[in-house]
N, C-alpha and C. Protein backbone atom coordinates (compact mmCIF):
# COMPACT_ATOMS: atom_id res chain seq x y z
N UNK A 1 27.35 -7.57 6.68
CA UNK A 1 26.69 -6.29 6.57
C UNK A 1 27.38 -5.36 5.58
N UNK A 2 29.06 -5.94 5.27
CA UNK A 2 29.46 -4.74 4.36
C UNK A 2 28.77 -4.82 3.01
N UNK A 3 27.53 -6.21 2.35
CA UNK A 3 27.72 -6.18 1.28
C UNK A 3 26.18 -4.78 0.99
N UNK A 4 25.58 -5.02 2.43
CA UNK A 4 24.27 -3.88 2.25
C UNK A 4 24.61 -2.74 2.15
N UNK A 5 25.45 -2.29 3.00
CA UNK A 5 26.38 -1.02 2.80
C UNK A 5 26.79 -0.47 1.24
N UNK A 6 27.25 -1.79 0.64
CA UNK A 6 27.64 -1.13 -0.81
C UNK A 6 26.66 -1.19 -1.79
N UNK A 7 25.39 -2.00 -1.38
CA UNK A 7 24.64 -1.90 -2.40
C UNK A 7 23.88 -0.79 -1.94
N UNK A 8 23.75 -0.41 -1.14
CA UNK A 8 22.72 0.58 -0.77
C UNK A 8 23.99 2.24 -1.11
N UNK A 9 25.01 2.26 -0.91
CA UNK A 9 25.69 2.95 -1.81
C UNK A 9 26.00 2.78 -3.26
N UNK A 10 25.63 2.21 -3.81
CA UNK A 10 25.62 2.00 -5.18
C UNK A 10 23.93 2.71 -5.38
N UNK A 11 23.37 2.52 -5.02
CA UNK A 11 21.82 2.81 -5.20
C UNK A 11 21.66 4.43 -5.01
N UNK A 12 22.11 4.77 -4.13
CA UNK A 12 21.89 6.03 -3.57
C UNK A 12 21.59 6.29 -2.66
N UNK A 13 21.00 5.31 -1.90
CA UNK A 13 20.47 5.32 -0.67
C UNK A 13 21.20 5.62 0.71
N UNK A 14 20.04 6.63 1.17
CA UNK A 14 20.86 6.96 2.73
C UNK A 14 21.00 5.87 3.45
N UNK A 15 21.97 5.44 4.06
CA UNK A 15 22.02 4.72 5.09
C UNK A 15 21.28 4.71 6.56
N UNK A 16 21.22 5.73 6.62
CA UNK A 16 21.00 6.27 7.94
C UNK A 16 19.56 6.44 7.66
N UNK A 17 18.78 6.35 6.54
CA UNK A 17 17.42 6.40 6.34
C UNK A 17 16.63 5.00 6.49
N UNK A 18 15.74 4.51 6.74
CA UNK A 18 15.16 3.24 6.79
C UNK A 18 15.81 2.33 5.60
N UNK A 19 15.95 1.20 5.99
CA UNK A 19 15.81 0.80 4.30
C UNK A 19 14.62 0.46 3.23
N UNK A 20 14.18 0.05 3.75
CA UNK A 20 12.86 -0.36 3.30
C UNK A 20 11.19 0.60 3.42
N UNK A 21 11.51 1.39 3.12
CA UNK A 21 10.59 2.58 3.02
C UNK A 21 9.80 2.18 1.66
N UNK A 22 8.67 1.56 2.16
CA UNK A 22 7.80 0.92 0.78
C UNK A 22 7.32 2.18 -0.22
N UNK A 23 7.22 3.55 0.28
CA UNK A 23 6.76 4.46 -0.47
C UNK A 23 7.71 4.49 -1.66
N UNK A 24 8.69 4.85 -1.09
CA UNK A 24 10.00 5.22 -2.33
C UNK A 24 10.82 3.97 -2.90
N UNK A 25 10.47 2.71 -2.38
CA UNK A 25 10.65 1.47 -3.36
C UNK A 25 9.83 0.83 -4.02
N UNK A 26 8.60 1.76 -4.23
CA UNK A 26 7.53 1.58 -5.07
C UNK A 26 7.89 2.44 -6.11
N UNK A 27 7.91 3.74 -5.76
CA UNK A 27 8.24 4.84 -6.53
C UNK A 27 9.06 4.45 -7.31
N UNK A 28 10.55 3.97 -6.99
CA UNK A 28 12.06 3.57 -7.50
C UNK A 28 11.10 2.48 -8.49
N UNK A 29 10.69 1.27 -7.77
CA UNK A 29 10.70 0.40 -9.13
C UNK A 29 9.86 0.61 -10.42
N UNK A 30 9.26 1.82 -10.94
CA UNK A 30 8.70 2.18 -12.00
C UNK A 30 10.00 2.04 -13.23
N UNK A 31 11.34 2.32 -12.61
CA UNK A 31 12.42 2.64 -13.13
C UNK A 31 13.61 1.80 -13.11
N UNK A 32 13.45 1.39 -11.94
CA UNK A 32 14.83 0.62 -11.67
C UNK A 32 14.63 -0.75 -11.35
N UNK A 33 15.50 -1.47 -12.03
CA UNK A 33 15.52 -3.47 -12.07
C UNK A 33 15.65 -3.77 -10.93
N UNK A 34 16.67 -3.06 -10.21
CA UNK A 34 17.32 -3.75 -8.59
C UNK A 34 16.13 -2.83 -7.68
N UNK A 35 15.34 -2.12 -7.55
CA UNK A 35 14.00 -1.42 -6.70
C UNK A 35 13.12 -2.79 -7.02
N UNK A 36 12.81 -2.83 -8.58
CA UNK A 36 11.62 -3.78 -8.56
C UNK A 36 12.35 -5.00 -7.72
N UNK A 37 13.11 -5.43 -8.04
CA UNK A 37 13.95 -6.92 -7.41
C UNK A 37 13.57 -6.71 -6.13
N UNK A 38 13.97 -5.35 -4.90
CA UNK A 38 13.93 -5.15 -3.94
C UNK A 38 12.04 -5.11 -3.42
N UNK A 39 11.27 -4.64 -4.31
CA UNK A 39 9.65 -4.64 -4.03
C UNK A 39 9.43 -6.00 -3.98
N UNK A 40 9.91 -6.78 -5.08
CA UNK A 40 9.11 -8.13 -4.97
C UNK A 40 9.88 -9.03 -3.85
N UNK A 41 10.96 -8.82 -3.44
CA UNK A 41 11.78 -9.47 -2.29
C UNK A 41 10.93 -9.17 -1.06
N UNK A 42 10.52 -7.63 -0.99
CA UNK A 42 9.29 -7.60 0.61
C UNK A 42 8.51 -7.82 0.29
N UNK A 43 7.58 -7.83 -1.02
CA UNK A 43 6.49 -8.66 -1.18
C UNK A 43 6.14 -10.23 -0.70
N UNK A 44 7.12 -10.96 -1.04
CA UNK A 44 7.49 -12.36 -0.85
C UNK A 44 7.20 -12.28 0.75
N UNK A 45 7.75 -11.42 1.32
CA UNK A 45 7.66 -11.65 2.82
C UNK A 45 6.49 -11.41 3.72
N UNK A 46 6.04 -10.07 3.03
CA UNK A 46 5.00 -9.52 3.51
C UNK A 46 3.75 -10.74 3.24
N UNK A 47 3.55 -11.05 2.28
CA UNK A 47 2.55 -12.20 2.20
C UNK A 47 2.57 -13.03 1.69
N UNK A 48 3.47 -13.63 2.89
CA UNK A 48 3.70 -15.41 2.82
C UNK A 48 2.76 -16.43 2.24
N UNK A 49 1.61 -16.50 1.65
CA UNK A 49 1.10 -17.50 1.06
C UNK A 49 1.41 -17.43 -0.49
N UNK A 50 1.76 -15.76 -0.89
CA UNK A 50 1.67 -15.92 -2.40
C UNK A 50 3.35 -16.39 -2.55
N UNK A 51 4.28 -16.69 -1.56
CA UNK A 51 5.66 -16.74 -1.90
C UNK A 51 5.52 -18.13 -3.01
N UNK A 52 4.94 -19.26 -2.06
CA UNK A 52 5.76 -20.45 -2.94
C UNK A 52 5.23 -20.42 -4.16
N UNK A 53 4.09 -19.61 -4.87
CA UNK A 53 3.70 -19.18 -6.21
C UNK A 53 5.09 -18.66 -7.27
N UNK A 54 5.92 -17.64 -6.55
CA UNK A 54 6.72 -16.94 -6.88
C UNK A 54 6.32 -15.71 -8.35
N UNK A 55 5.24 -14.75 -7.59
CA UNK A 55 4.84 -14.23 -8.06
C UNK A 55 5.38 -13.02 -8.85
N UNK A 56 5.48 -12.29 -9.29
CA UNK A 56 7.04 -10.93 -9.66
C UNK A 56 5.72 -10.26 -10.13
N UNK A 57 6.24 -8.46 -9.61
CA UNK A 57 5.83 -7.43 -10.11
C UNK A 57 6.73 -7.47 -11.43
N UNK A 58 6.00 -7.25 -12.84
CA UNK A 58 7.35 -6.63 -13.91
C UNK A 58 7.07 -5.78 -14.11
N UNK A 59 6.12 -5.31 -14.08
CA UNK A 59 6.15 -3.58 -14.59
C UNK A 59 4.92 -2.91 -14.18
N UNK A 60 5.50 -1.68 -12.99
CA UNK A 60 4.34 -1.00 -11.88
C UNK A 60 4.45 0.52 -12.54
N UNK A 61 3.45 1.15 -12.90
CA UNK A 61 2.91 2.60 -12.94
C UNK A 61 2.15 2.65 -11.80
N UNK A 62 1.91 4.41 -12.11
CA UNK A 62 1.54 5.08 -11.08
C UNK A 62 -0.36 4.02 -10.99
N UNK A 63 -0.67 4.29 -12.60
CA UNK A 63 -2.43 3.18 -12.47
C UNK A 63 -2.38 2.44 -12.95
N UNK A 64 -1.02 1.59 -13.30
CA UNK A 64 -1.18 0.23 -13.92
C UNK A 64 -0.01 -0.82 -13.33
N UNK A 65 -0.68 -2.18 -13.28
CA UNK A 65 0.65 -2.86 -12.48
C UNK A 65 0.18 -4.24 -13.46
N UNK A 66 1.31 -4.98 -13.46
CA UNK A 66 1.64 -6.44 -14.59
C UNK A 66 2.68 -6.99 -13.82
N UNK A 67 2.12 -8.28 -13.36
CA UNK A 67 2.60 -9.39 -12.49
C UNK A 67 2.80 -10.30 -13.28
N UNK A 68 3.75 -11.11 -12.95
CA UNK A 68 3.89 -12.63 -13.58
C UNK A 68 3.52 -13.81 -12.61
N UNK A 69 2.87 -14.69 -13.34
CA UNK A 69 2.54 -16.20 -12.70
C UNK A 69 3.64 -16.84 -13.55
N UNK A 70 4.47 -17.67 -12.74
CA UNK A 70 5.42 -18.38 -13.15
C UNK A 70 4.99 -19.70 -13.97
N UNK A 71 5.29 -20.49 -14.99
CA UNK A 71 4.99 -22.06 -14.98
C UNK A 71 5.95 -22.72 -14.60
N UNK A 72 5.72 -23.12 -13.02
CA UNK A 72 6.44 -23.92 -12.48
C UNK A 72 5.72 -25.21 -11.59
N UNK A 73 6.18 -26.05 -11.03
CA UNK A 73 5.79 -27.22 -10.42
C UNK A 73 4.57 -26.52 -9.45
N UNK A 74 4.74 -26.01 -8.44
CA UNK A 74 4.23 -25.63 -7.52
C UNK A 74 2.99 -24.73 -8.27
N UNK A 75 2.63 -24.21 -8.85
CA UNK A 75 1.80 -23.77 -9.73
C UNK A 75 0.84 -24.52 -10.69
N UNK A 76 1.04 -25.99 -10.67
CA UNK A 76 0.75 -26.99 -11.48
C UNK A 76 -0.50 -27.32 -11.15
N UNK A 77 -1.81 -28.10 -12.10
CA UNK A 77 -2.75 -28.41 -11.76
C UNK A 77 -2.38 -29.70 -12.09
N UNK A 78 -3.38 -30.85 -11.96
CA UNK A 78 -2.95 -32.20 -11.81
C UNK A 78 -2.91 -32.94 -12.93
N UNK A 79 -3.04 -32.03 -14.27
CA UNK A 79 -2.52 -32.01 -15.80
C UNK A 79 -1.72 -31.14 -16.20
N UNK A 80 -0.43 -30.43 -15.61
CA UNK A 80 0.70 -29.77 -15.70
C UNK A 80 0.19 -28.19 -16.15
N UNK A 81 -1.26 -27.79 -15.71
CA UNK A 81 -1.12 -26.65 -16.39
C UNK A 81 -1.02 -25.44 -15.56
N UNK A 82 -1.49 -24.12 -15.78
CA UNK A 82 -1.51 -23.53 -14.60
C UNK A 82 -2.81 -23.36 -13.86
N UNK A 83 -2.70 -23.56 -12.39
CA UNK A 83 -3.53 -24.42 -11.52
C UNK A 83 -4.64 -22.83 -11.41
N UNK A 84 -5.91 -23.20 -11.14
CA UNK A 84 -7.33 -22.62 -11.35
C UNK A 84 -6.95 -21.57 -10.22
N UNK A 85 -6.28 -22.06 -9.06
CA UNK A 85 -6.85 -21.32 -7.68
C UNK A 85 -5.61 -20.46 -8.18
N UNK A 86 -4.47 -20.36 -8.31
CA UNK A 86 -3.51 -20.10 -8.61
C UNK A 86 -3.71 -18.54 -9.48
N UNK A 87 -4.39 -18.92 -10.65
CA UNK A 87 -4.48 -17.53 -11.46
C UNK A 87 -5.36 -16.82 -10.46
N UNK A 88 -6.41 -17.27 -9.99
CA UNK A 88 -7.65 -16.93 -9.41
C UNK A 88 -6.61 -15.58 -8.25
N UNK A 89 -5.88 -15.84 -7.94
CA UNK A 89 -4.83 -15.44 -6.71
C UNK A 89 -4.16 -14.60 -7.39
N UNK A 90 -3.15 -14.80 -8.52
CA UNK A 90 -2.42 -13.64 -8.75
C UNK A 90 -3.33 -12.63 -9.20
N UNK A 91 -5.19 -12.80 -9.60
CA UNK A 91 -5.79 -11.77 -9.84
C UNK A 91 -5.92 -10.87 -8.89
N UNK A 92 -6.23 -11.68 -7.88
CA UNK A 92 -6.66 -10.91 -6.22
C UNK A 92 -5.67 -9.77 -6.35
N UNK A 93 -4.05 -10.49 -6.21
CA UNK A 93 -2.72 -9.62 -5.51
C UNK A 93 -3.07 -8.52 -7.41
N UNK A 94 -3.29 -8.51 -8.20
CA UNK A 94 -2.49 -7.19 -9.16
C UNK A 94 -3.35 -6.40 -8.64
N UNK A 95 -5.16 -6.67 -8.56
CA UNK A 95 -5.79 -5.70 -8.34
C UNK A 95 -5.66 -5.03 -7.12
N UNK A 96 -5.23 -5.56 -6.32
CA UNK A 96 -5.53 -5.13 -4.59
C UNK A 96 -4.13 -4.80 -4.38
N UNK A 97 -3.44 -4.93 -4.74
CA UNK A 97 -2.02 -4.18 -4.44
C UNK A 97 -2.46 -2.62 -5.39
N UNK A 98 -2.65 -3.18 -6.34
CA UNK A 98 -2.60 -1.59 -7.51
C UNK A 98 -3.21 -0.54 -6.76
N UNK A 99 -4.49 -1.22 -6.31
CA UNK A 99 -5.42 -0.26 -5.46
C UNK A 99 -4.48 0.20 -4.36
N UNK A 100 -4.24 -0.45 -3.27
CA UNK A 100 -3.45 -0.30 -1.89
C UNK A 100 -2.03 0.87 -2.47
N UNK A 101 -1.73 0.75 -3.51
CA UNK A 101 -0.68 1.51 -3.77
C UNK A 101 -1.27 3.24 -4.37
N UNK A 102 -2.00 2.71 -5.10
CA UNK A 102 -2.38 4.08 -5.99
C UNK A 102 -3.61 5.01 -4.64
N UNK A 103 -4.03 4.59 -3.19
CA UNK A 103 -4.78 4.55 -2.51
C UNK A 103 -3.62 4.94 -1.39
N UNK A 104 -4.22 5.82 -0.65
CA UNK A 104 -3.42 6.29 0.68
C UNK A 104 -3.67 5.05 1.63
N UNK A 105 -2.85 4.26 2.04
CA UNK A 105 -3.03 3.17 3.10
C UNK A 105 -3.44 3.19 4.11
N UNK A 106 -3.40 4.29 4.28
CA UNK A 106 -3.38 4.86 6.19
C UNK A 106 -4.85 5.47 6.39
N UNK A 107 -5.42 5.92 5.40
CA UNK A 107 -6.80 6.72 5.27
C UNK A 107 -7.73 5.34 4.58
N UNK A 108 -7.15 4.31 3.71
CA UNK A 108 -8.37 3.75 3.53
C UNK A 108 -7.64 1.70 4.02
N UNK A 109 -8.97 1.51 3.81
CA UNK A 109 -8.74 -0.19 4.17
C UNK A 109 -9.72 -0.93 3.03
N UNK A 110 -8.72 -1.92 1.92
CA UNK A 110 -9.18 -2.41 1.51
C UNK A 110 -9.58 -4.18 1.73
N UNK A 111 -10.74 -4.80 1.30
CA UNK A 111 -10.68 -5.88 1.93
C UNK A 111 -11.79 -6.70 0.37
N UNK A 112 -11.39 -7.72 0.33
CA UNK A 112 -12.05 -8.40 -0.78
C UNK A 112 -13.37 -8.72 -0.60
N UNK A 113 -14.54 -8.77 -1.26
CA UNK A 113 -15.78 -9.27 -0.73
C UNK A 113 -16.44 -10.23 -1.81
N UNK A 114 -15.76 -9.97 -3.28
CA UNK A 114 -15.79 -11.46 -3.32
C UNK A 114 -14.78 -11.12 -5.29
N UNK A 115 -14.88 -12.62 -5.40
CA UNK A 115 -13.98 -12.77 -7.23
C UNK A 115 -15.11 -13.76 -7.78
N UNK A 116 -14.75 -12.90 -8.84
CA UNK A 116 -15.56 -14.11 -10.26
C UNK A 116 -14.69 -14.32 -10.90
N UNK A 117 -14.35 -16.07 -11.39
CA UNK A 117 -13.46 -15.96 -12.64
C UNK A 117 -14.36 -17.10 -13.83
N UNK A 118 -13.33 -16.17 -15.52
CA UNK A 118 -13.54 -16.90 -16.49
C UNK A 118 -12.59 -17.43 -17.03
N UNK A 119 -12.47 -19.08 -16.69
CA UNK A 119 -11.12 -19.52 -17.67
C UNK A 119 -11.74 -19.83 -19.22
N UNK A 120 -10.56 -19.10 -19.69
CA UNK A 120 -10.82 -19.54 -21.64
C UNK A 120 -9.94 -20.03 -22.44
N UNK A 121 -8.31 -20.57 -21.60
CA UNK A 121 -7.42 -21.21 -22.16
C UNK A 121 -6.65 -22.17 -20.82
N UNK A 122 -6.22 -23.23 -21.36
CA UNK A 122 -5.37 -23.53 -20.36
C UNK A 122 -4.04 -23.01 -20.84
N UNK A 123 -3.04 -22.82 -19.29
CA UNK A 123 -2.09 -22.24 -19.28
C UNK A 123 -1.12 -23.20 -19.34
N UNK A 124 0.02 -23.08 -20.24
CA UNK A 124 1.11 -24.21 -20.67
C UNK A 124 2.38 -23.36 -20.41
N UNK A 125 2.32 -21.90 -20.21
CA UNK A 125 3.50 -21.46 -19.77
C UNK A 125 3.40 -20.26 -18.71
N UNK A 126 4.66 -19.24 -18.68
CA UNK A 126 4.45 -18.41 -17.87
C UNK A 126 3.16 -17.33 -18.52
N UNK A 127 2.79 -16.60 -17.44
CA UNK A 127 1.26 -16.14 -17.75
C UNK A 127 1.57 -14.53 -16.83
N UNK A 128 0.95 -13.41 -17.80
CA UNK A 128 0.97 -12.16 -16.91
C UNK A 128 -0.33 -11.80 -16.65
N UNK A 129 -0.72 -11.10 -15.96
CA UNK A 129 -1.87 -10.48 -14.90
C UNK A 129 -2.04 -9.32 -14.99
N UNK A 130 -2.70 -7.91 -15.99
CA UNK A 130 -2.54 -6.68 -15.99
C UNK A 130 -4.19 -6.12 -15.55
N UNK A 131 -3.69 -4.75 -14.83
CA UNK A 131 -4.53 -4.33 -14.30
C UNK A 131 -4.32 -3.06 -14.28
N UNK A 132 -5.33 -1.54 -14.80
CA UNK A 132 -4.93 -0.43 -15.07
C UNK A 132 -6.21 0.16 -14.38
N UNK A 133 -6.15 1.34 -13.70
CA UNK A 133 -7.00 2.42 -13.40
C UNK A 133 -6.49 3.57 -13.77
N UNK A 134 -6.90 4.67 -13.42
CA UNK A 134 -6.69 5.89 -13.88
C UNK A 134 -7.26 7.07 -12.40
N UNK A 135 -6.67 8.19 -12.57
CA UNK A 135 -7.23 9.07 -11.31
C UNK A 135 -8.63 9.21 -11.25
N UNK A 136 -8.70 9.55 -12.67
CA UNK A 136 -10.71 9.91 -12.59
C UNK A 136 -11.56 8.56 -12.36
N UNK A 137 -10.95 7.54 -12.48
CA UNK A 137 -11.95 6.35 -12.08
C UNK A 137 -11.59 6.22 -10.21
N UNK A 138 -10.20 6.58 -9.44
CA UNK A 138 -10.45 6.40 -8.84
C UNK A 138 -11.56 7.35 -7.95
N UNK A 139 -11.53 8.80 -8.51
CA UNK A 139 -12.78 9.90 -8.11
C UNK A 139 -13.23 9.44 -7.95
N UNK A 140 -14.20 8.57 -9.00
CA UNK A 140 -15.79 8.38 -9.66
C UNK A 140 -15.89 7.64 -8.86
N UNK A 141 -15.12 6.37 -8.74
CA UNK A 141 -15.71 5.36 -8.17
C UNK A 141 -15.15 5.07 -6.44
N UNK A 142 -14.44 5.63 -5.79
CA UNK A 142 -14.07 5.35 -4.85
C UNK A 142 -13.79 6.68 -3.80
N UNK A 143 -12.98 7.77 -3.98
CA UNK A 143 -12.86 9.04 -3.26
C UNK A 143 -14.31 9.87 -3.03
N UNK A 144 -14.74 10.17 -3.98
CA UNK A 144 -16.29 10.85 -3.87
C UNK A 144 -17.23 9.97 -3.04
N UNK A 145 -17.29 8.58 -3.55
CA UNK A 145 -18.49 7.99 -3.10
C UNK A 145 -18.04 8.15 -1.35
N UNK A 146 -17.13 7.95 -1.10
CA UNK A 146 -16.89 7.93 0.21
C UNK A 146 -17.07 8.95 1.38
N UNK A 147 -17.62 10.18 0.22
CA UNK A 147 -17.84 11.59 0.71
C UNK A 147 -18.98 11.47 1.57
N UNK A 148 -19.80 10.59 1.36
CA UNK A 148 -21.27 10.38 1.52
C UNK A 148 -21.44 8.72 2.02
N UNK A 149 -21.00 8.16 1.73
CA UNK A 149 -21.02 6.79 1.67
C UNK A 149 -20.32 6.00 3.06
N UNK A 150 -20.65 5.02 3.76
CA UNK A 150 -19.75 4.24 5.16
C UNK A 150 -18.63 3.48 3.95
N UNK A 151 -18.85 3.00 2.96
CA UNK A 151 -18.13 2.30 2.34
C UNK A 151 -18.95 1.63 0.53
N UNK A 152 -17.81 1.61 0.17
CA UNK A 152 -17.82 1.27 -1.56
C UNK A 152 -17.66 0.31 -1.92
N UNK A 153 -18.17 -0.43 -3.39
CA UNK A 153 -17.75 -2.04 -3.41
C UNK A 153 -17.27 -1.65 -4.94
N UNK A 154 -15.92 -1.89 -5.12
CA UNK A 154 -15.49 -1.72 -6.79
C UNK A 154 -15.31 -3.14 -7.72
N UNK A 155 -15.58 -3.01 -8.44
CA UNK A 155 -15.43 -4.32 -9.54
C UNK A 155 -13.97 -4.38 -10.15
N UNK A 156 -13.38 -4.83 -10.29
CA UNK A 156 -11.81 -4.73 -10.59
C UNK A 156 -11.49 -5.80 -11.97
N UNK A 157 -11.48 -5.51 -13.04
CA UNK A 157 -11.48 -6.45 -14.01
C UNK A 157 -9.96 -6.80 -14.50
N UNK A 158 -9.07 -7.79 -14.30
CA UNK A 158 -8.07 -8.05 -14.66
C UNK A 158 -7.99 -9.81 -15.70
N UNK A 159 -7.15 -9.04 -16.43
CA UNK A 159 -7.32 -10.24 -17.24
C UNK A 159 -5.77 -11.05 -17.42
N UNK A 160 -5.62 -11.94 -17.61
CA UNK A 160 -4.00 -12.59 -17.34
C UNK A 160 -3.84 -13.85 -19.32
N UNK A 161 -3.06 -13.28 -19.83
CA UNK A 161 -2.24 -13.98 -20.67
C UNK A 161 -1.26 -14.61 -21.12
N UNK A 162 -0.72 -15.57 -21.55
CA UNK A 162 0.27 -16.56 -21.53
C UNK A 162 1.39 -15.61 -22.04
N UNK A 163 2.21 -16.02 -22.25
CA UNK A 163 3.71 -15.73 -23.07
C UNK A 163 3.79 -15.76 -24.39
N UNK A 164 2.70 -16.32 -25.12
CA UNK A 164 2.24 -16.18 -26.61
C UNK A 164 1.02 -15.39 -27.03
N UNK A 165 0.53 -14.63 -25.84
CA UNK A 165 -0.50 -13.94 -26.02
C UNK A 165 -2.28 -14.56 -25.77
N UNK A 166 -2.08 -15.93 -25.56
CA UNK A 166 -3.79 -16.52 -25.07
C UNK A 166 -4.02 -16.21 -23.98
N UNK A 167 -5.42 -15.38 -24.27
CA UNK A 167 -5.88 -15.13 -23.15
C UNK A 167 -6.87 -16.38 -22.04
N UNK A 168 -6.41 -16.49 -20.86
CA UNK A 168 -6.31 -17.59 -19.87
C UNK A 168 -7.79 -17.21 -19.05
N UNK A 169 -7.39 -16.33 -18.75
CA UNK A 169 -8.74 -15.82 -18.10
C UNK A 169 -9.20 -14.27 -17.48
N UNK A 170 -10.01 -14.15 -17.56
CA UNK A 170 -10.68 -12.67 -17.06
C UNK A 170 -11.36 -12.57 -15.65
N UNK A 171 -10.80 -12.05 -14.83
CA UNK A 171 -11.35 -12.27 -13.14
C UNK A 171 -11.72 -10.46 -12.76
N UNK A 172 -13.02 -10.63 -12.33
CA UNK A 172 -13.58 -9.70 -11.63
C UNK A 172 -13.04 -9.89 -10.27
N UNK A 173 -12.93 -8.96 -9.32
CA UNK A 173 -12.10 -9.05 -8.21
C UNK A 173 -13.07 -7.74 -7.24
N UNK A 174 -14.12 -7.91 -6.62
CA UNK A 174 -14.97 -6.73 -6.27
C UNK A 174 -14.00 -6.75 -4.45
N UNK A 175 -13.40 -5.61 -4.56
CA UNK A 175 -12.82 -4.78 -3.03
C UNK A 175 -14.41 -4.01 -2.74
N UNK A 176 -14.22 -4.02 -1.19
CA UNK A 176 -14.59 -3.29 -0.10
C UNK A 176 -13.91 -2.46 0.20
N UNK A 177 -13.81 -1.32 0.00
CA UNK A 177 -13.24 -0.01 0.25
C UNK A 177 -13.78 0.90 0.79
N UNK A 178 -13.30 1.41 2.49
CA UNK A 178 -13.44 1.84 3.46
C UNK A 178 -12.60 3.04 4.12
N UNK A 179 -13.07 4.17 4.28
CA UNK A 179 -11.80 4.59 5.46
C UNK A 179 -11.93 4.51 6.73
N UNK A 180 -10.27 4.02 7.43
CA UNK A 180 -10.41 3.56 8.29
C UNK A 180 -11.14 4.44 9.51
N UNK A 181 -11.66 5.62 9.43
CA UNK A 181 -11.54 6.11 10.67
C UNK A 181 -13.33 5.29 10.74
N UNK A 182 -14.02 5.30 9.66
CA UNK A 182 -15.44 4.17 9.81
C UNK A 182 -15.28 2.70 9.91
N UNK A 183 -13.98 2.04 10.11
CA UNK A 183 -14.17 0.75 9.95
C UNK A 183 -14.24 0.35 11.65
N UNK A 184 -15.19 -0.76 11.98
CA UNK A 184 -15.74 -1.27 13.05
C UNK A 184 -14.58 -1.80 14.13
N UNK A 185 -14.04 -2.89 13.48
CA UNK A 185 -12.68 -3.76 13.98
C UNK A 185 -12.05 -3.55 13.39
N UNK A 186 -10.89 -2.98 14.50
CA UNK A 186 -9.42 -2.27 14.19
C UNK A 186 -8.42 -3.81 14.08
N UNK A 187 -7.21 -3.23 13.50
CA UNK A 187 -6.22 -3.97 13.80
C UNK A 187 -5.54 -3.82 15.25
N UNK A 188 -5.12 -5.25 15.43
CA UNK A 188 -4.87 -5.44 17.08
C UNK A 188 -3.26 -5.48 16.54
């Protein structure tokens, strides 16, 4: 335990404060290498299917987030490239995290209702995933409608490119976006 102690004094961090306070280690990793290290470490945990992918946030704004798909074994399609379901997935996680983050958690519930994808290259190396909104799109398209609305369906367009710049593919990613105090079935 002494080595958490010193890293979390090296950091700045209260001790005596949670450690893992996802608000302000979201916040932190816009800026800091060892925050992002620390986001994608509870990421990994929090949702165990995208771990053995080994997915990494590299670079989160307040409306834009860029993930990496690794080229590694476990990522492989059954001609070494990067595997269909695979991109299809790190599209899901940039858009639906970006949202869940840039989105009060507690007031809304997002849930997928469905993805389209277009592959236009195969992938031979590591591959990133970017995805950008802005405040006034989230107005337009999600806070207002909800003024009036039980619930919203957004189109989420993220597109993911290799390490030399080919573009791999373009995935629509349409969320169900709800607040919870209208959603039917609660969490148990």
């Amino acid at each position: 335990m002494d080595w958490v102690a010193k890293i979390l004094s090296l950091t700045g961090t209260n001790v005596i404060q949670p450690m893992l306070n996802p608000d302000e280690i979201l916040l932190k990793a816009r800026s800091s290498k060892f925050h992002r290290w620390l986001l994608n470490w509870s990421l990994s945990r929090m949702i165990p299917f995208n771990k053995p992918h080994g997915f990494k946030v590299v670079e989160v704004d307040e409306f834009r987030l860029k993930t990496l798909m690794p080229y590694k074994r476990s990522n492989f399609n059954h001609i070494k490239g990067l595997h269909a379901c695979g991109l299809a997935t790190i599209s899901e996680f940039t858009t639906g995290f970006l949202l869940l983050s840039s989105l009060d958690m507690k007031k809304y519930r997002i849930i997928m209702q469905r993805m389209e994808m277009d592959y236009h290259y195969q992938g031979k190396m590591d591959a990133t995933a970017e995805f950008t909104i802005s405040a006034d799109w989230l107005q337009e398209k999600v806070i207002q409608p909800l003024h009036t609305q039980e619930a919203v369906v957004v189109p989420c367009e993220v597109k993911i490119h290799d390490a030399k710049g080919n573009h791999l593919t373009t995935g629509k990613v349409f969320w169900q976006i709800k607040d919870w105090a209208r959603v039917k079935t609660k969490l148990s």
